[in-house]
C-alpha atoms as a PDB file:
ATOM      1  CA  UNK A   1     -12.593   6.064  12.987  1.00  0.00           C
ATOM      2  CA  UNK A   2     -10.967   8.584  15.972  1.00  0.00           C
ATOM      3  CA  UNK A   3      -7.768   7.196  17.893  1.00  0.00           C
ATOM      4  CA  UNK A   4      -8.092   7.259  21.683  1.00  0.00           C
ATOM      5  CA  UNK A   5      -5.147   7.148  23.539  1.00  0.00           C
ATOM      6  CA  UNK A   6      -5.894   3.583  23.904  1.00  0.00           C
ATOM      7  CA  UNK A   7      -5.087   2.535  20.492  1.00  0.00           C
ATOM      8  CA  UNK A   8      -1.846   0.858  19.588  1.00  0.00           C
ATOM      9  CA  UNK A   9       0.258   3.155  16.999  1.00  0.00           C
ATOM     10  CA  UNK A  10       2.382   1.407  14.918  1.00  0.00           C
ATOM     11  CA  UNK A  11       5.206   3.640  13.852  1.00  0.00           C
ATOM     12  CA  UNK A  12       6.527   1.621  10.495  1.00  0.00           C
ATOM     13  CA  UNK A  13       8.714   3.148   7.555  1.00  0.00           C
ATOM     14  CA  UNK A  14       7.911   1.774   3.985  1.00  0.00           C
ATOM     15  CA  UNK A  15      10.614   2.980   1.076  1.00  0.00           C
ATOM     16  CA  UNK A  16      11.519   1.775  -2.367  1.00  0.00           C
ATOM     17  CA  UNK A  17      10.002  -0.804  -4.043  1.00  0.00           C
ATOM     18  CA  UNK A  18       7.850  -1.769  -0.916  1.00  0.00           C
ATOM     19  CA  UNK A  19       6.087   1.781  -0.995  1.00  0.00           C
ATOM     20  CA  UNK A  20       5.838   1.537  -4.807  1.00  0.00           C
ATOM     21  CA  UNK A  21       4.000  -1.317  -5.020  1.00  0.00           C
ATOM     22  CA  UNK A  22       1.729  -0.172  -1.816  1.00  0.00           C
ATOM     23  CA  UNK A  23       0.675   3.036  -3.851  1.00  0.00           C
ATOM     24  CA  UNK A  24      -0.189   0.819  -6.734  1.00  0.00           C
ATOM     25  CA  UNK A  25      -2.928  -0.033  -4.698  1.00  0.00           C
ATOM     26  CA  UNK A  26      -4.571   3.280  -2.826  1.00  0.00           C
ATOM     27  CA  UNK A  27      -7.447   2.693  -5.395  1.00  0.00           C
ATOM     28  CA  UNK A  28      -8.681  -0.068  -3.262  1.00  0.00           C
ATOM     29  CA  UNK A  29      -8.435   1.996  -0.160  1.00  0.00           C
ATOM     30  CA  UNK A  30     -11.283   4.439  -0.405  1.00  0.00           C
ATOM     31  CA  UNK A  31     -13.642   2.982   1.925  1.00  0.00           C
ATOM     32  CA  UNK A  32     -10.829   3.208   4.280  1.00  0.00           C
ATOM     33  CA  UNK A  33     -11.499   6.719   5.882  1.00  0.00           C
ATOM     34  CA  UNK A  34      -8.560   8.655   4.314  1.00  0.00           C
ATOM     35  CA  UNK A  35      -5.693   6.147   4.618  1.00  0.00           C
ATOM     36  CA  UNK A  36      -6.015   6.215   0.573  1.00  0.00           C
ATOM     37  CA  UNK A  37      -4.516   9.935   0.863  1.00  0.00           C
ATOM     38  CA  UNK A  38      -2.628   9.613   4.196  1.00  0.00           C
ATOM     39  CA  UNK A  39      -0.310   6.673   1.874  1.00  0.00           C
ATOM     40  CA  UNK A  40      -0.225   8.232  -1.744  1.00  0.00           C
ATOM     41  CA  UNK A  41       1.139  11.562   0.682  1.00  0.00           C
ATOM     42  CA  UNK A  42       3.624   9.711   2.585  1.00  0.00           C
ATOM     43  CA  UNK A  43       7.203   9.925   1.404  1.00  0.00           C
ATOM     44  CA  UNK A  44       9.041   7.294   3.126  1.00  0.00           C
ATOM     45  CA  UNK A  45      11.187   9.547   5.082  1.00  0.00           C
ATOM     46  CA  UNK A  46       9.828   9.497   8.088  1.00  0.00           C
ATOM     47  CA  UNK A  47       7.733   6.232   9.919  1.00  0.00           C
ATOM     48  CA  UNK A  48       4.225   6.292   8.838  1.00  0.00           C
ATOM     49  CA  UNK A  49       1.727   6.053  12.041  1.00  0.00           C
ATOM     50  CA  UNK A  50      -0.546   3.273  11.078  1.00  0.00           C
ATOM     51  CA  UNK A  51      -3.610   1.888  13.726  1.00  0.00           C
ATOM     52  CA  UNK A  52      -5.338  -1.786  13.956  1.00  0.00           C
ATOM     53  CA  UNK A  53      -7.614  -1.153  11.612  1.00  0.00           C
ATOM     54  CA  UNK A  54      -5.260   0.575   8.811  1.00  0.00           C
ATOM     55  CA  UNK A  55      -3.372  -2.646   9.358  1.00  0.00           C
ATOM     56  CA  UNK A  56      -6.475  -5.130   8.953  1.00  0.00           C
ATOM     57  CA  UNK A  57      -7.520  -2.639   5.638  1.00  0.00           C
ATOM     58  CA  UNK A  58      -3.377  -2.663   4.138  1.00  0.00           C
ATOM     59  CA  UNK A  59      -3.262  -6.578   4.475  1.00  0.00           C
ATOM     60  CA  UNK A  60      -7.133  -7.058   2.289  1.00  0.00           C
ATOM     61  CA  UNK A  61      -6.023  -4.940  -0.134  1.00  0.00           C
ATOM     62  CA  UNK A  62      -2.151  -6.904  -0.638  1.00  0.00           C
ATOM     63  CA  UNK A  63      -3.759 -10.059  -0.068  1.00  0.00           C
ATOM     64  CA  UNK A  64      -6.516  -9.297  -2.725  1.00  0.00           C
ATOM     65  CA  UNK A  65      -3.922  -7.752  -4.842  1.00  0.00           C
ATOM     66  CA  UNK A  66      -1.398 -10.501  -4.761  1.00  0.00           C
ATOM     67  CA  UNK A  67      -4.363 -13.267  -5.515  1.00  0.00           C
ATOM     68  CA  UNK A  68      -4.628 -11.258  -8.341  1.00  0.00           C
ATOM     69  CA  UNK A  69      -3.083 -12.728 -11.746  1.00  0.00           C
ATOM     70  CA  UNK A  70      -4.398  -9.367 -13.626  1.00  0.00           C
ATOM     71  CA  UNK A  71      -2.340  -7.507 -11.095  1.00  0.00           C
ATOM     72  CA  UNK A  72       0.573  -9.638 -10.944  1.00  0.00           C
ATOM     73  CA  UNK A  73       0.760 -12.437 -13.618  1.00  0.00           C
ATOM     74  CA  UNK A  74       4.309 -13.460 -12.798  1.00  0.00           C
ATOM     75  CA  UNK A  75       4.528 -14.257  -8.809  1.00  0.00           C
ATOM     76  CA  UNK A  76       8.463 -13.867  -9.288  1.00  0.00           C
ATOM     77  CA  UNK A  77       8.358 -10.493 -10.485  1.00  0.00           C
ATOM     78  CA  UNK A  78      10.428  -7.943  -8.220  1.00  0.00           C
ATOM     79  CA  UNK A  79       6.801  -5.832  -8.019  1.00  0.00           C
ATOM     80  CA  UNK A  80       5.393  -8.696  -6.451  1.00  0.00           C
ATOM     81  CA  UNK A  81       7.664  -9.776  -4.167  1.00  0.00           C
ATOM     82  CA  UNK A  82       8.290  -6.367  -2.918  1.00  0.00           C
ATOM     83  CA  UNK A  83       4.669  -5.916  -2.264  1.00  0.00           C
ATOM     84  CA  UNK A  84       4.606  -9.457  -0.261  1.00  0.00           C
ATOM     85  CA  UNK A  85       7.597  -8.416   1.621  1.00  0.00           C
ATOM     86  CA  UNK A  86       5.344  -5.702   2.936  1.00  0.00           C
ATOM     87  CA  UNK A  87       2.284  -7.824   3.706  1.00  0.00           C
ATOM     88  CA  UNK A  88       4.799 -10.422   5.604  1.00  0.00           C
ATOM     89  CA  UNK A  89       5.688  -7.244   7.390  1.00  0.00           C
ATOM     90  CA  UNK A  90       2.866  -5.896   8.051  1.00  0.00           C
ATOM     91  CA  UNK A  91       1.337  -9.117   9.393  1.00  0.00           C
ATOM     92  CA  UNK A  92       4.128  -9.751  11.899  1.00  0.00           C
ATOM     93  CA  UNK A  93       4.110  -6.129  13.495  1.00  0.00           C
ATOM     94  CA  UNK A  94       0.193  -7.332  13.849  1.00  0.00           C
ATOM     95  CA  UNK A  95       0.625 -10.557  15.246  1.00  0.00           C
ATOM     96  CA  UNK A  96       3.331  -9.179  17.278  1.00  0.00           C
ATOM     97  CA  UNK A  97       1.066  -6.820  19.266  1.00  0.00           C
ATOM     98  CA  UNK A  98      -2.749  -8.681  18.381  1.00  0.00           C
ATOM     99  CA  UNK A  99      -1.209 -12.219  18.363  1.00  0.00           C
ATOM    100  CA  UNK A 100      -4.142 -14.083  16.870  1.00  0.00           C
ATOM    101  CA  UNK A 101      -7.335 -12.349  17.941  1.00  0.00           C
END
């Protein structure tokens, strides 16, 4: 999917654990029209320019990834909080611009 000048950008800047945990998880991204490659690229340095739909694709992929006990057998691990810090994150910025479309 294109960007028109229309479309929200949300400028947001993932580091440490957060990002970590996030490229865990680009496997699960493929149908997702290169934001697989655009995260497993992205550094952390800078903010990472993210549209409505990468959001709606990031928060399946936590969600499904956090549900997971394969993935995360021990909810209090660090690696899973970190990566549920993100979602909560992530799902505010959304809320905060969508509110609950």
């Amino acid at each position: 999917m294109k960007p028109t000048k229309y479309d929200h950008r949300h400028k947001l800047r993932i580091t440490g654990d957060e990002l970590r945990e996030l490229k865990r998880h680009t496997y699960a991204m493929v149908e997702a029209f290169g934001l697989d490659r655009k995260i497993e690229a992205y550094a952390g340095v800078r903010p990472i320019t993210l549209y409505r739909w990468d959001l709606e694709c990031l928060d399946a992929v936590m969600e499904s990834a956090l549900d997971d006990p394969g993935e995360y057998p021990d909810q209090s691990s660090p690696q899973y909080r970190a990566l549920s810090r993100l979602l909560d994150r992530l799902r505010r910025e959304y809320k905060s611009v969508y509110g609950d479309e």
